[in-house]
N, C-alpha and C. Protein backbone atom coordinates (compact mmCIF):
# COMPACT_ATOMS: atom_id res chain seq x y z
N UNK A 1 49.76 153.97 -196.54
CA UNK A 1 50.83 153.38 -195.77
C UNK A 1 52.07 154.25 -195.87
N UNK A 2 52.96 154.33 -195.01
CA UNK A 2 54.09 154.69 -194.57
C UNK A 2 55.21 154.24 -194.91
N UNK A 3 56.51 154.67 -194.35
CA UNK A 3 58.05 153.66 -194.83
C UNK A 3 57.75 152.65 -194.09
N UNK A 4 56.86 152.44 -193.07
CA UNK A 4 56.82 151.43 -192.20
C UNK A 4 55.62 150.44 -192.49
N UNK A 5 55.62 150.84 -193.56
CA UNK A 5 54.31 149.38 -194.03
C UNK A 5 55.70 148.85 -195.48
N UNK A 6 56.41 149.64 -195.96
CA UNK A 6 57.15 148.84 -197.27
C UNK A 6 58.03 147.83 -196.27
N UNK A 7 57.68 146.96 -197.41
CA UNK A 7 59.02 145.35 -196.82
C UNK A 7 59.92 145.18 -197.97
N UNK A 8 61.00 145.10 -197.71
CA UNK A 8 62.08 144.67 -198.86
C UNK A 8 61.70 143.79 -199.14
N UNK A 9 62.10 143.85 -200.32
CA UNK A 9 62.38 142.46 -201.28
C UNK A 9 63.44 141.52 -201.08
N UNK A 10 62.71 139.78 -200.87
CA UNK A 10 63.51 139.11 -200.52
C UNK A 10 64.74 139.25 -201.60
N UNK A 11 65.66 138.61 -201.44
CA UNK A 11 67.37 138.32 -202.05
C UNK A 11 67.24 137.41 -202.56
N UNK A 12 67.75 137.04 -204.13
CA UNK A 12 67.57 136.09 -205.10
C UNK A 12 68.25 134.64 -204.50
N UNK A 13 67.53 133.68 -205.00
CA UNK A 13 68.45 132.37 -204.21
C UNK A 13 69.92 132.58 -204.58
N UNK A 14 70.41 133.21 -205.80
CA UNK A 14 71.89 133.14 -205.75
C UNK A 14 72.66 133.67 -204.99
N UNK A 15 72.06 134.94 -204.30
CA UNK A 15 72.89 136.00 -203.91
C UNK A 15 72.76 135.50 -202.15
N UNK A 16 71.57 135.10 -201.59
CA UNK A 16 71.79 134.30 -200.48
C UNK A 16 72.65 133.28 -200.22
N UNK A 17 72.94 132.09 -201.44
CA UNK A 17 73.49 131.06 -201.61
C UNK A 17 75.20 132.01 -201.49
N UNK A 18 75.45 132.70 -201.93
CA UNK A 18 76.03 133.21 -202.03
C UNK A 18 77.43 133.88 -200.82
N UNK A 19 76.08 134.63 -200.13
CA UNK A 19 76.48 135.06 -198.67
C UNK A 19 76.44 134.25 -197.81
N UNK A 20 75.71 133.02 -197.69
CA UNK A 20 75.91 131.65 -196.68
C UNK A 20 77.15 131.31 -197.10
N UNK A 21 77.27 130.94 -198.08
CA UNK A 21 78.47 130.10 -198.66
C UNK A 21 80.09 130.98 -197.97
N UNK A 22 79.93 132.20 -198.38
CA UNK A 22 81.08 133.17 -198.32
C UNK A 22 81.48 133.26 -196.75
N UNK A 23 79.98 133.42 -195.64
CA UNK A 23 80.23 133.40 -194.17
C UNK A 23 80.73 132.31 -193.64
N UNK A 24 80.13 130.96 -194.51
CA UNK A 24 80.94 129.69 -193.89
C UNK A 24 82.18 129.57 -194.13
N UNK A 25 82.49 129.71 -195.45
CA UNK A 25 84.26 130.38 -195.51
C UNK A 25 84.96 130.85 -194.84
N UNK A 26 84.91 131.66 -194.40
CA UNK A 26 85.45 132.92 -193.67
C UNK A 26 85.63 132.26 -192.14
N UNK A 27 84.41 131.57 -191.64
CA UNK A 27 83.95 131.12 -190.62
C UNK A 27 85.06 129.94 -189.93
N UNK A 28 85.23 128.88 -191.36
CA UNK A 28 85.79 127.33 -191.54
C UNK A 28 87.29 127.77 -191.24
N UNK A 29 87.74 129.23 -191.76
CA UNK A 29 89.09 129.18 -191.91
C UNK A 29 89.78 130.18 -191.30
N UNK A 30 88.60 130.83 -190.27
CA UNK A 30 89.34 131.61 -188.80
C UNK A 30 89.47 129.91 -187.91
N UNK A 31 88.62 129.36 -188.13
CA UNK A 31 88.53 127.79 -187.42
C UNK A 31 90.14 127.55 -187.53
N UNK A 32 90.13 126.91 -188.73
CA UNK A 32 91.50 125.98 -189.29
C UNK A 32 92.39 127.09 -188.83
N UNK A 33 93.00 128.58 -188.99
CA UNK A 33 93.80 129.47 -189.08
C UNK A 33 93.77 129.01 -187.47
N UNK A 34 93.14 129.34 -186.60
CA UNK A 34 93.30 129.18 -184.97
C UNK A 34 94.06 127.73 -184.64
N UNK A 35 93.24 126.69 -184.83
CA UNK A 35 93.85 125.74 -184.53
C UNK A 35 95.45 125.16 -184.93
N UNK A 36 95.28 125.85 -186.04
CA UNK A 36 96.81 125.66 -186.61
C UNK A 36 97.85 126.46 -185.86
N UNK A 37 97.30 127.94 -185.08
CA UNK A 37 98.35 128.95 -184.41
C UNK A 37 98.50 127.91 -182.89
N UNK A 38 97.87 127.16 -182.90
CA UNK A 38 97.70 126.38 -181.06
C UNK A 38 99.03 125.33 -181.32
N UNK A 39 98.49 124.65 -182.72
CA UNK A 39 99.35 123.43 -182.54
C UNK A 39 101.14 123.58 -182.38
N UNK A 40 101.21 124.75 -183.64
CA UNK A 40 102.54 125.46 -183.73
C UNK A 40 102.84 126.30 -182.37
N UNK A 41 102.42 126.75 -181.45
CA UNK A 41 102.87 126.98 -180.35
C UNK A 41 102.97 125.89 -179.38
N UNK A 42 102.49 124.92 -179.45
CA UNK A 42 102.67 123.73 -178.67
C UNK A 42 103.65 123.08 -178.75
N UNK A 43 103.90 122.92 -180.03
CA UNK A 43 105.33 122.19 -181.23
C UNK A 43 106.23 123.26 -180.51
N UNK A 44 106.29 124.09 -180.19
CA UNK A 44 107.40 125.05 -179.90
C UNK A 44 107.54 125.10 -178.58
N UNK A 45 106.60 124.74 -177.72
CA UNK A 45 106.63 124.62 -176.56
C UNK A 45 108.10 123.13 -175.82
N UNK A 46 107.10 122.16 -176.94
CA UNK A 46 107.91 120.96 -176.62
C UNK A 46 109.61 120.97 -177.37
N UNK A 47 109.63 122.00 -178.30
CA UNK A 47 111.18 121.57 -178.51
C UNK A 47 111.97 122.32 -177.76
N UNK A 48 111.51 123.70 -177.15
CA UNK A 48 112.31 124.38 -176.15
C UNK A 48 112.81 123.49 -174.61
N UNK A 49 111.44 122.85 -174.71
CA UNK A 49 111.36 121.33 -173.71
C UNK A 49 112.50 120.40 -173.79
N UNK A 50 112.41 119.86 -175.16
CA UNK A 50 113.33 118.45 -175.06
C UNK A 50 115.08 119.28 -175.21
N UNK A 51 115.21 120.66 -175.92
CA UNK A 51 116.55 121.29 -176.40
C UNK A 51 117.07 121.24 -174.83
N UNK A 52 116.12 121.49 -173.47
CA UNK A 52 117.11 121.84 -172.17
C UNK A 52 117.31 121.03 -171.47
């Protein structure tokens, strides 16, 4: 057999647990970080609103 018959070796449950965990992170808190830049431009929208 060839390089193309070897298969890696799966990734220990920690180190998977690991990288799921870390992508949902990352994932949850471009989420929260966005929604929070919407609300604060909205909030800013309406006081330029009610100031004129």
């Amino acid at each position: 057999m060839g390089p193309s018959g070897w298969v890696k070796p799966k990734e220990t449950v920690n180190k998977r647990f690991l990288h799921s965990t870390l992508r949902n992170a990352v994932i949850s808190n471009k989420h929260r970080t966005l929604k929070q830049e919407k609300v604060k431009v909205q909030s800013y929208k309406t006081d330029t609103v009610k100031k004129s």
